[in-house]
C-alpha atoms as a PDB file:
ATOM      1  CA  UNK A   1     -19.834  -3.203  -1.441  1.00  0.00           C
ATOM      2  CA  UNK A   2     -18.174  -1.443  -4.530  1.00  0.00           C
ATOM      3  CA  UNK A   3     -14.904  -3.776  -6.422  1.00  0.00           C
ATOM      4  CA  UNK A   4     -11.469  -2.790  -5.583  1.00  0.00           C
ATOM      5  CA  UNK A   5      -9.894  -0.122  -7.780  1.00  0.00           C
ATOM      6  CA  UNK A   6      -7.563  -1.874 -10.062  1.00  0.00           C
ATOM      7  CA  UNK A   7      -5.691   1.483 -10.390  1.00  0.00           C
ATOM      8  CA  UNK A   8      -5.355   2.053  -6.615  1.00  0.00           C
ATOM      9  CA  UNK A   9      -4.129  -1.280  -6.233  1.00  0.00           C
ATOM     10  CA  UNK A  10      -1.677  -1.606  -9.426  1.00  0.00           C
ATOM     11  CA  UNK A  11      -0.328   1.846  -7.682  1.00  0.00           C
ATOM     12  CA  UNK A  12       0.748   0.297  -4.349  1.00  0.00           C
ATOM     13  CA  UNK A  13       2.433  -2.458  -5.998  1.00  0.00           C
ATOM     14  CA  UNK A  14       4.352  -0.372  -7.918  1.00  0.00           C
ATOM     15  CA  UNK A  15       4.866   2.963  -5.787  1.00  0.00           C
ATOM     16  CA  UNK A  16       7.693   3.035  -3.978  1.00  0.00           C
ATOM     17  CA  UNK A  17       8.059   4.880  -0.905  1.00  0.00           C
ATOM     18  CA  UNK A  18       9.221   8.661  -1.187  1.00  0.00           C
ATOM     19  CA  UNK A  19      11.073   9.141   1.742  1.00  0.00           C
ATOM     20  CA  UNK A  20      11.651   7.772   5.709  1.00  0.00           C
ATOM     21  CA  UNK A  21      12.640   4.707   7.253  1.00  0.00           C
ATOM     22  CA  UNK A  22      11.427   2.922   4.478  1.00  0.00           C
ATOM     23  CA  UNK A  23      12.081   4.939   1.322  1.00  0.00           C
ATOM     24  CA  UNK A  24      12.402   3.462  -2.218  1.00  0.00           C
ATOM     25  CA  UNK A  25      10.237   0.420  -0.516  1.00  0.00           C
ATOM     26  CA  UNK A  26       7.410  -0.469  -2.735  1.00  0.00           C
ATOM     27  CA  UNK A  27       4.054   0.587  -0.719  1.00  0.00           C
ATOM     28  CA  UNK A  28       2.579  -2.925  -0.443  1.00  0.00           C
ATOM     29  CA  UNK A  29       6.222  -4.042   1.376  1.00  0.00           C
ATOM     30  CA  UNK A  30       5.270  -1.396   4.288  1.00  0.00           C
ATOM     31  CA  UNK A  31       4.929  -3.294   7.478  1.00  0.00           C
ATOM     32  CA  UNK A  32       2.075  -3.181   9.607  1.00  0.00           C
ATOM     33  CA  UNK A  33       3.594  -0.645  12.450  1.00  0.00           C
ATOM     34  CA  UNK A  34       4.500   1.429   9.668  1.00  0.00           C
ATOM     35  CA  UNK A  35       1.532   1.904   8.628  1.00  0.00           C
ATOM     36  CA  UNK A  36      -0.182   2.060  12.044  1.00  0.00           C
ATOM     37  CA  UNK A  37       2.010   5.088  12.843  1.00  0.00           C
ATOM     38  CA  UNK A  38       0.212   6.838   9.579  1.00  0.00           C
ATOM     39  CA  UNK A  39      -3.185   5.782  10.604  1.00  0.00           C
ATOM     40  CA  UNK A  40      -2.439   7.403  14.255  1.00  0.00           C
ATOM     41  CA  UNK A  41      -0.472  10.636  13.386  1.00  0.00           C
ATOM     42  CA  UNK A  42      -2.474  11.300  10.018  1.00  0.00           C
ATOM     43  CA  UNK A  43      -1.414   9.694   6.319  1.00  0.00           C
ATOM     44  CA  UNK A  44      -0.202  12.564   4.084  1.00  0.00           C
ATOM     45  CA  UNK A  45      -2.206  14.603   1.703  1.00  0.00           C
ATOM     46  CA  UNK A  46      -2.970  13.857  -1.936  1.00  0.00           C
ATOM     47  CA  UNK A  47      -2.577  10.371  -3.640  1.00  0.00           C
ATOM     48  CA  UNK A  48       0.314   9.087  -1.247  1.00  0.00           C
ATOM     49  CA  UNK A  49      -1.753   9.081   1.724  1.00  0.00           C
ATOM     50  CA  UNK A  50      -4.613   7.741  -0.209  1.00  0.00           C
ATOM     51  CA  UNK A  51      -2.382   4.537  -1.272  1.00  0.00           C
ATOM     52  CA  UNK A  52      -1.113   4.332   2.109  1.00  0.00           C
ATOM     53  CA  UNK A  53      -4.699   4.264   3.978  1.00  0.00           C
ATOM     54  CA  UNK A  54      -5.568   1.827   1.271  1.00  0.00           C
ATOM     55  CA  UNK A  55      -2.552  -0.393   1.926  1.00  0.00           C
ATOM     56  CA  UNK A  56      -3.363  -0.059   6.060  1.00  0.00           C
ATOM     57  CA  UNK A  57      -6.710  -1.077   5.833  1.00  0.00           C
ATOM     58  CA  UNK A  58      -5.791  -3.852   3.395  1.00  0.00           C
ATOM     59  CA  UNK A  59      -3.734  -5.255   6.085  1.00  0.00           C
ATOM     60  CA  UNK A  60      -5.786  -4.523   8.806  1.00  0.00           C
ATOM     61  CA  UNK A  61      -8.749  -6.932   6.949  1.00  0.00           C
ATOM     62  CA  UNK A  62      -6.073  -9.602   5.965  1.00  0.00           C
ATOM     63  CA  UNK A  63      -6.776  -9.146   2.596  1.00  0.00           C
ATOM     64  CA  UNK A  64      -3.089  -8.955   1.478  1.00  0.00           C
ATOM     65  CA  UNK A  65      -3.427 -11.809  -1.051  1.00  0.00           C
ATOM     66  CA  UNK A  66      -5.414  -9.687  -3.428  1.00  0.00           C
ATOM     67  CA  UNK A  67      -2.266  -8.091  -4.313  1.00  0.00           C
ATOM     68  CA  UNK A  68      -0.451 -11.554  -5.290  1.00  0.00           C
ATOM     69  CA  UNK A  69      -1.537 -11.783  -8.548  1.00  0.00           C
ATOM     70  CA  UNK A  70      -0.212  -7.887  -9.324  1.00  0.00           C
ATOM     71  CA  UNK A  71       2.819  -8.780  -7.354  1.00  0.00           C
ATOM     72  CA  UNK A  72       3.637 -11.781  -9.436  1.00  0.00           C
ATOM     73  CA  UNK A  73       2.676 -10.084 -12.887  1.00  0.00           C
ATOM     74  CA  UNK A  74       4.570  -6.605 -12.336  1.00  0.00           C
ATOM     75  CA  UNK A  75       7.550  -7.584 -10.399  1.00  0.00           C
ATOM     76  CA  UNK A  76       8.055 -10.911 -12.141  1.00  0.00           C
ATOM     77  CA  UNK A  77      10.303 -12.342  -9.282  1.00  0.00           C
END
């Protein structure tokens, strides 16, 4: 099993969403359905789709608490 791409993941916490129901949401904030619908209708083309297949299948394993950490240190809450 290869480590997680720190790029690929620093990019979903900070990428929003570009347009649709959830537009301007940050890609880690997509819920599950969302995301679902991507997986089942086919996730767009280039890097987008890429962060979005990584985000479902993030989800999908329960491994959203990887992100924390990046949450906490880029969106200082």
């Amino acid at each position: 099993m290869t480590e997680p791409d720190g790029k690929i993941l620093h990019d979903i916490v900070i990428t929003p969403m570009p347009f649709g129901k959830y537009k301007d949401r940050y890609i880690y904030q997509l819920p599950s359905h969302y995301l679902e619908w991507f997986s089942r209708n086919g996730f767009p083309n280039g890097r987008l789709g890429m962060l979005l297949s990584t985000m479902h299948e993030i989800k999908q394993n329960g491994l959203d608490e990887l992100l924390v950490p990046l949450i906490k240190k880029l969106h200082k809450h």
